[in-house]
C-alpha atoms as a PDB file:
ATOM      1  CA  UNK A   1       0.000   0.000   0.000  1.00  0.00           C
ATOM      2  CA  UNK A   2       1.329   3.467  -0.650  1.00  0.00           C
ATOM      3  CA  UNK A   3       2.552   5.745   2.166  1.00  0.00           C
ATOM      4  CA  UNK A   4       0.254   8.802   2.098  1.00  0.00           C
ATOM      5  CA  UNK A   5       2.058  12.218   3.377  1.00  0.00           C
ATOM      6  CA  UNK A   6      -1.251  13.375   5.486  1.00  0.00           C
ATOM      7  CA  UNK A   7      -2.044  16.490   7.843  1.00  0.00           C
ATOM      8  CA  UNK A   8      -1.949  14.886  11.159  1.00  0.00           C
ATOM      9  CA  UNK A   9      -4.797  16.821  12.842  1.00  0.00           C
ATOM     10  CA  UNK A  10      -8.452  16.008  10.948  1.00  0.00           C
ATOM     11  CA  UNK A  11     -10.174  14.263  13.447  1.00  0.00           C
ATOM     12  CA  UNK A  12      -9.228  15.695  16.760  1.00  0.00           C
ATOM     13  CA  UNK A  13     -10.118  19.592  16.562  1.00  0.00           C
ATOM     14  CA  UNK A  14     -13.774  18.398  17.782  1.00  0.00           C
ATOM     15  CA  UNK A  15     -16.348  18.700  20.796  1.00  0.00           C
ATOM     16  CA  UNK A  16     -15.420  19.176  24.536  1.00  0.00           C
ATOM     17  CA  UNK A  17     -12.080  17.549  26.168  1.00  0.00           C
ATOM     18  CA  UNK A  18     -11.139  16.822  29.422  1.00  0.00           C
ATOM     19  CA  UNK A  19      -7.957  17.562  31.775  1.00  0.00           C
ATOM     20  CA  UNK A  20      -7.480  21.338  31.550  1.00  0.00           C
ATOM     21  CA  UNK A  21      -4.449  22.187  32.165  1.00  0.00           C
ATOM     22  CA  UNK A  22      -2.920  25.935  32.784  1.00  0.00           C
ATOM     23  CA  UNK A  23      -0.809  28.164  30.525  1.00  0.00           C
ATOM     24  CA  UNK A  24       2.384  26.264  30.655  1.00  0.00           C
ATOM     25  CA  UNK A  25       5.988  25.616  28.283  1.00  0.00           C
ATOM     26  CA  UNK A  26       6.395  22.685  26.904  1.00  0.00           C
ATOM     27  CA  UNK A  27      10.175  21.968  26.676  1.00  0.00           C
ATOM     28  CA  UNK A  28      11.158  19.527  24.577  1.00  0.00           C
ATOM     29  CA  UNK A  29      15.193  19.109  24.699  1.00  0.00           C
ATOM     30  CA  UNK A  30      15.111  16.282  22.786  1.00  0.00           C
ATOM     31  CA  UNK A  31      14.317  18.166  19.550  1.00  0.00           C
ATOM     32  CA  UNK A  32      15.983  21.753  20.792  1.00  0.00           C
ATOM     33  CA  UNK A  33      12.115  23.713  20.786  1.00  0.00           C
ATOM     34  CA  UNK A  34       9.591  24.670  23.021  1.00  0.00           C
ATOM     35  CA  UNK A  35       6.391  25.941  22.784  1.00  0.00           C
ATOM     36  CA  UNK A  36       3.423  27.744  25.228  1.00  0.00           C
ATOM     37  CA  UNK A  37      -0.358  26.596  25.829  1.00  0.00           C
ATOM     38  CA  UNK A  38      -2.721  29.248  25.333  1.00  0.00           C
ATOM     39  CA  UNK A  39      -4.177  29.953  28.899  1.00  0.00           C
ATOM     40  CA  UNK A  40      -7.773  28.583  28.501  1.00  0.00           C
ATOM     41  CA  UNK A  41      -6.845  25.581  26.411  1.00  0.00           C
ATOM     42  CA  UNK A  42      -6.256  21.482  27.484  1.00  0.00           C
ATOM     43  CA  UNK A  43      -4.272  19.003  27.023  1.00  0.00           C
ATOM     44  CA  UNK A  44      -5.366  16.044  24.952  1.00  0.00           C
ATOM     45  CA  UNK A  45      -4.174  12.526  25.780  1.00  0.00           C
ATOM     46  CA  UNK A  46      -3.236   9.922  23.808  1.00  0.00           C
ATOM     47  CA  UNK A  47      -6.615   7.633  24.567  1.00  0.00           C
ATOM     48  CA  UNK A  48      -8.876  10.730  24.139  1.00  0.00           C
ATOM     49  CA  UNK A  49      -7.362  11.694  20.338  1.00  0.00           C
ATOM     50  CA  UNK A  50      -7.915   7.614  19.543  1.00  0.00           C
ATOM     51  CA  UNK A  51     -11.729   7.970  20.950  1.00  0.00           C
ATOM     52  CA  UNK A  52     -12.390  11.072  18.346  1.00  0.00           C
ATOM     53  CA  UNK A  53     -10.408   9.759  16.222  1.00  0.00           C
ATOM     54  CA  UNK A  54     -12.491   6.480  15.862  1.00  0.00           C
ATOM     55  CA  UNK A  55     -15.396   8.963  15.193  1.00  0.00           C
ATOM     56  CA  UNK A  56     -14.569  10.989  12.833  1.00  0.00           C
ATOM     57  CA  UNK A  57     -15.518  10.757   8.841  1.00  0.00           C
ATOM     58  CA  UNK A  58     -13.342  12.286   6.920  1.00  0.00           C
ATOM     59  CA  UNK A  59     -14.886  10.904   2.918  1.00  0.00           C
ATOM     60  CA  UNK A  60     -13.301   7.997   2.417  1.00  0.00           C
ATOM     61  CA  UNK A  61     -12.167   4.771   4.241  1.00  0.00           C
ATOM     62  CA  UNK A  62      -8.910   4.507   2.947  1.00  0.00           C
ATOM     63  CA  UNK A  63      -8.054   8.105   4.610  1.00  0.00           C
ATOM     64  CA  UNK A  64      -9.974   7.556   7.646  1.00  0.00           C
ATOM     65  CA  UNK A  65      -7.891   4.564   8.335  1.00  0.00           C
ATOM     66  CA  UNK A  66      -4.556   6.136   7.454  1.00  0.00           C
ATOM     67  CA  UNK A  67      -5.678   8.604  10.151  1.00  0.00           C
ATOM     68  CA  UNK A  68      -6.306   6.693  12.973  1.00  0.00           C
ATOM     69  CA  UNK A  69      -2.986   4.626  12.389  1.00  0.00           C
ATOM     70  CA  UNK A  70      -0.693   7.638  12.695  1.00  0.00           C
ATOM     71  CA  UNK A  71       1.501   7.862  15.649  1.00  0.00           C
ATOM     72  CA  UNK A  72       0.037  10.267  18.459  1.00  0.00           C
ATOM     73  CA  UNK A  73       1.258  13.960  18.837  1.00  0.00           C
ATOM     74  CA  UNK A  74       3.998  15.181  20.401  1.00  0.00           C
ATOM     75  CA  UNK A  75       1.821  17.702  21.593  1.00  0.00           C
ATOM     76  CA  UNK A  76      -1.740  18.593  20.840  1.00  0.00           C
ATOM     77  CA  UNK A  77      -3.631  21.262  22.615  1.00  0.00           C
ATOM     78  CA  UNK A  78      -7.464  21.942  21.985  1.00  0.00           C
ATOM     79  CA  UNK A  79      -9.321  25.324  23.213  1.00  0.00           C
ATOM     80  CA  UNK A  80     -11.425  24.757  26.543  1.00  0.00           C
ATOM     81  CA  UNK A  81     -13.938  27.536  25.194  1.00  0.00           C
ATOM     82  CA  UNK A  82     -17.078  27.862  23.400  1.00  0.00           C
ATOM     83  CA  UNK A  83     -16.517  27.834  19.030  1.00  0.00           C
ATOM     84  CA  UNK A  84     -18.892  27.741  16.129  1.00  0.00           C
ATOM     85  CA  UNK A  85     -20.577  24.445  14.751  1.00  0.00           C
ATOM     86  CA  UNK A  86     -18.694  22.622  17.748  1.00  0.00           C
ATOM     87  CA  UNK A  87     -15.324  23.299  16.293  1.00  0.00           C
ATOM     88  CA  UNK A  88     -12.453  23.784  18.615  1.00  0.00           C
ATOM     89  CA  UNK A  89      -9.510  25.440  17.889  1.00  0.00           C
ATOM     90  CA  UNK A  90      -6.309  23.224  17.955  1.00  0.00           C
ATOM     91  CA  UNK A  91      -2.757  23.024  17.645  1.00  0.00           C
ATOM     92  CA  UNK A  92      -0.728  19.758  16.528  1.00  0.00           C
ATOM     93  CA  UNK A  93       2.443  19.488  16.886  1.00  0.00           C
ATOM     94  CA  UNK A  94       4.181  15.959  15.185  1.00  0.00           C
ATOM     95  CA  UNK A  95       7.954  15.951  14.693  1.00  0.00           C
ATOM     96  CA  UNK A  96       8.494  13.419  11.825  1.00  0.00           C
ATOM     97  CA  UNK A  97      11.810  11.458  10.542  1.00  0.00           C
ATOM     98  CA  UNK A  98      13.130  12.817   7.000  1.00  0.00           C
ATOM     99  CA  UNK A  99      14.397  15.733   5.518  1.00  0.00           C
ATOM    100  CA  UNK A 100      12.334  18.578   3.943  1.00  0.00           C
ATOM    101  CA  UNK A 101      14.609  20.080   1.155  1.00  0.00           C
ATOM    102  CA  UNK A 102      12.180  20.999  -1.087  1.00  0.00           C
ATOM    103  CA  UNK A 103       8.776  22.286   0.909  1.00  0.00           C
ATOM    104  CA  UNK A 104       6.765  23.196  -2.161  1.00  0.00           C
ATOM    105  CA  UNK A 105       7.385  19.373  -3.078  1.00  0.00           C
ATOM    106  CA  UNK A 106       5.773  18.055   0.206  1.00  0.00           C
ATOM    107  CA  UNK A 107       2.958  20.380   0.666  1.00  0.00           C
ATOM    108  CA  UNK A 108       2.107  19.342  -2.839  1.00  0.00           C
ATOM    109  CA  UNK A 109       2.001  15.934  -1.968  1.00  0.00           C
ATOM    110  CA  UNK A 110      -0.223  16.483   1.369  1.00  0.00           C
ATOM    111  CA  UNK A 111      -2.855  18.405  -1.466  1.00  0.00           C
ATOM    112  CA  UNK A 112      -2.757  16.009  -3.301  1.00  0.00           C
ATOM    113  CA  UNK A 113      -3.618  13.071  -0.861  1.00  0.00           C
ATOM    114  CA  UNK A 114      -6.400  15.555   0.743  1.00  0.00           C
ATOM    115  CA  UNK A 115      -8.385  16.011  -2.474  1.00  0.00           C
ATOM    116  CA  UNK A 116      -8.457  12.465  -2.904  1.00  0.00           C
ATOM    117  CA  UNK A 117      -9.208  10.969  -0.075  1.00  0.00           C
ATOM    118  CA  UNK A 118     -11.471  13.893   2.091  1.00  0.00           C
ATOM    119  CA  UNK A 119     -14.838  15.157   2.108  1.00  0.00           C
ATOM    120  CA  UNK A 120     -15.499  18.950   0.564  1.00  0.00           C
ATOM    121  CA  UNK A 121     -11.140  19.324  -0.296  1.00  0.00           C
ATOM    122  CA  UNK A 122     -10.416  22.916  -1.153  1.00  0.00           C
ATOM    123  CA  UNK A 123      -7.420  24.184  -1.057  1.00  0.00           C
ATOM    124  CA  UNK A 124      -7.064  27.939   0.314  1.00  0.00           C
ATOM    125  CA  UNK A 125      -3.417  28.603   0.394  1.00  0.00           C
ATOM    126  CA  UNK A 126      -0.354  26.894  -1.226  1.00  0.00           C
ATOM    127  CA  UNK A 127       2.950  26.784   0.027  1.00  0.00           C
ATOM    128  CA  UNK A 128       4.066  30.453   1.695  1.00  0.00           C
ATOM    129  CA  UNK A 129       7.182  31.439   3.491  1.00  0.00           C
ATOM    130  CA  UNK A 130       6.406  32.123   7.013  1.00  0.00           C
ATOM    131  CA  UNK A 131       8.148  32.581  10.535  1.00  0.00           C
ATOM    132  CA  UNK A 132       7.285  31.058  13.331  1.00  0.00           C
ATOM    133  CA  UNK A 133       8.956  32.318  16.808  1.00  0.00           C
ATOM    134  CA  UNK A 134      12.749  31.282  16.264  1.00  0.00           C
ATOM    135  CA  UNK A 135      12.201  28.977  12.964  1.00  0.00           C
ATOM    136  CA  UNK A 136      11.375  29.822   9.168  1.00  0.00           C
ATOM    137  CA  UNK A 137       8.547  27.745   8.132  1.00  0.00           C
ATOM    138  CA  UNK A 138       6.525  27.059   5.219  1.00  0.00           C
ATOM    139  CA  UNK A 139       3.061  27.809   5.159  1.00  0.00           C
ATOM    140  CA  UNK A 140      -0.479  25.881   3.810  1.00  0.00           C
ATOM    141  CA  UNK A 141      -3.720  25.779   4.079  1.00  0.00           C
ATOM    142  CA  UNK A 142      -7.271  23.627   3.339  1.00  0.00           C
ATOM    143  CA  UNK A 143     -10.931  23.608   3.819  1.00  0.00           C
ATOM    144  CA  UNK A 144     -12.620  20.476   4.437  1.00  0.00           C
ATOM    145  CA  UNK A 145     -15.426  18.738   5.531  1.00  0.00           C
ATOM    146  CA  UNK A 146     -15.333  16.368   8.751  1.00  0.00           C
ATOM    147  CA  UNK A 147     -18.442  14.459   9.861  1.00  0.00           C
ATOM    148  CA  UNK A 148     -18.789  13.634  13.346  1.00  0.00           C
ATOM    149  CA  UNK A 149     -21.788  12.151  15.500  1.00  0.00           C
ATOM    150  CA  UNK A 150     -23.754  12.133  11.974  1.00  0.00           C
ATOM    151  CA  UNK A 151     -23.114  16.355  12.324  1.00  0.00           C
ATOM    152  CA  UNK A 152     -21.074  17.958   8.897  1.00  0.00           C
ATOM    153  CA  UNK A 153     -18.496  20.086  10.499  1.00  0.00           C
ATOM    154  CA  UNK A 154     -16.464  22.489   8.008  1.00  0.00           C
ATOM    155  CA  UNK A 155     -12.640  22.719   9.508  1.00  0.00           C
ATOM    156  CA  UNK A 156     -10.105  25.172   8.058  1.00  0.00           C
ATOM    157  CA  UNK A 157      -6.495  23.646   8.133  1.00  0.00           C
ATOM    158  CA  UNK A 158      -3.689  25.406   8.482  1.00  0.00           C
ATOM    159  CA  UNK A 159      -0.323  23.677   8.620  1.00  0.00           C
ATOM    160  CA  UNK A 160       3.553  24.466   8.641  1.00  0.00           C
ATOM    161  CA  UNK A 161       6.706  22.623   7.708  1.00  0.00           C
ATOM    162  CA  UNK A 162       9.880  23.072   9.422  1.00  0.00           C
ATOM    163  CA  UNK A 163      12.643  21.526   8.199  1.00  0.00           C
ATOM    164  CA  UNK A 164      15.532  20.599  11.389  1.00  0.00           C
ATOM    165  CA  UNK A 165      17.927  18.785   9.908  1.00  0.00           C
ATOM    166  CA  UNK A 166      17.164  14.600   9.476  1.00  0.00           C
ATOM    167  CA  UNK A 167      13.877  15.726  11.089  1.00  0.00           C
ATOM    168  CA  UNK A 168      10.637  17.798  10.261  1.00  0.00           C
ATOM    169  CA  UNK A 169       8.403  19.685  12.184  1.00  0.00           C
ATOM    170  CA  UNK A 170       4.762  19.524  11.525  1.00  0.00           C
ATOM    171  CA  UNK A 171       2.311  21.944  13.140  1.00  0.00           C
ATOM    172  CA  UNK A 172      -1.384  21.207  12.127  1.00  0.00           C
ATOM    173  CA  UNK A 173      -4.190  23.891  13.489  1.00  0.00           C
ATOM    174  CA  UNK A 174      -7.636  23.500  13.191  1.00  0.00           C
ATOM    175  CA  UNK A 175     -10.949  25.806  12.996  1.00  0.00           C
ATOM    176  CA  UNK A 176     -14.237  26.713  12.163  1.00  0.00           C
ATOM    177  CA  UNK A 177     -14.468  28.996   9.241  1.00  0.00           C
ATOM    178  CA  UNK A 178     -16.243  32.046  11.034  1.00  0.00           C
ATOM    179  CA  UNK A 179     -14.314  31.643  14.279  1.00  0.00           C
ATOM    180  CA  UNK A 180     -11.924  34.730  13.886  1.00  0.00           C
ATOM    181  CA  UNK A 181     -10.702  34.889  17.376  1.00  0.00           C
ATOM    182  CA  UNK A 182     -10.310  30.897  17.445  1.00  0.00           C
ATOM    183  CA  UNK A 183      -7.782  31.976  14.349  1.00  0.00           C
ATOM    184  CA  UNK A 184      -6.241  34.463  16.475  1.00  0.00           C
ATOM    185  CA  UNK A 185      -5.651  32.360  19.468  1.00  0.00           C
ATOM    186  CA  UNK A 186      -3.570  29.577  17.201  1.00  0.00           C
ATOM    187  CA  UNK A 187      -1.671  31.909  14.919  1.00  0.00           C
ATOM    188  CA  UNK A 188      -0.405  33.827  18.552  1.00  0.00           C
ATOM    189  CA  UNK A 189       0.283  30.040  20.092  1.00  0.00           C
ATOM    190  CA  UNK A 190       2.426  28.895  16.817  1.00  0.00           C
ATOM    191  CA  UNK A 191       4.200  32.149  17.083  1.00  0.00           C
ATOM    192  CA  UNK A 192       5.610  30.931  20.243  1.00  0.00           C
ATOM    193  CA  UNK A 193       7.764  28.551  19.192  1.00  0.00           C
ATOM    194  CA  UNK A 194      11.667  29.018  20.012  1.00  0.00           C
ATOM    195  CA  UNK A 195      14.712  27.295  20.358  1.00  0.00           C
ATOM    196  CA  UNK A 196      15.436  25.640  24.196  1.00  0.00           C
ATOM    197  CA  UNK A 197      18.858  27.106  25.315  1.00  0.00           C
ATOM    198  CA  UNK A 198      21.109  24.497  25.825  1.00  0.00           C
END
């Protein structure tokens, strides 16, 4: 079977979690970065992401399985507040083995895979030069449909790429279209992201 590149998040940006936790760093020295939790959103846990995750519709089987079978986050944080059509903003963060030399290449491959394999595919932005905190990052962005509990949920996906080396970083957010300050609260998260001192 072919090895799809995928967007990690789809099927965990959804309803109510548990756990909160408060407005903390996440250090993680193993990989040189760290990153802060907004102040009103959780934690969620391995076991909770594979309960949604089992949920969650995406448009085809094929994709939903590939989905459920990826390894868990290194981090994924979900708001703890109220959000249009049940959509909660969240933050993935996946750090994934291989180099990223040419980003245009890879985003075009996660496009690709998306409008294949998931509900409503649009694509809103291609691959764009960004900065994140201490890292340069590349930049892209869908619109999708995810069904969950039998209810159509419309997510917009945006995603960077940051090439470390041997390694990549992935960062996969997730929100309702008309949720502007759910937008605001992951683009000032993301922007947190910085280099541990050694």
């Amino acid at each position: 079977m072919r090895r799809l590149i995928l967007l990690p998040l789809l099927f965990a940006l959804l309803t109510a979690m548990t756990a909160p936790v408060s407005a903390d760093t996440y250090q993680f020295r193993k990989f040189g970065f760290m990153f802060d939790g907004p102040p009103t959103w959780k934690v969620l846990s391995a076991r909770e992401m594979k309960r949604y995750a089992d949920g969650m519709d995406l448009g085809s089987e094929g994709f939903n399985e590939a989905i459920r079978s990826r390894d868990p986050a290194l981090l994924l944080l979900i708001a703890d507040t109220a959000s249009p059509r049940g959509v909660k903003p969240g933050v993935h963060i996946f750090v994934r083995d291989g180099r990223v030399d040419d980003p245009q290449a890879y985003v075009d491959s996660v496009m690709t895979n998306m409008r294949r394999g998931v509900r409503g595919f649009k694509k809103v932005e291609d691959a764009t030069p960004d900065r994140l905190g201490d890292y340069d990052a590349t930049r892209f962005s869908a619109q999708y449909v995810v069904v969950s509990g039998g209810v159509r949920l419309d997510v917009v996906d945006v995603a960077w790429v940051i090439p470390m080396g041997d390694r990549h970083l992935l960062i996969s957010s997730g929100t309702a279209p008309d949720d502007p300050k759910g937008i605001r609260e992951v683009r000032t998260a993301v922007d947190t992201l910085r280099r541990v001192d050694d």
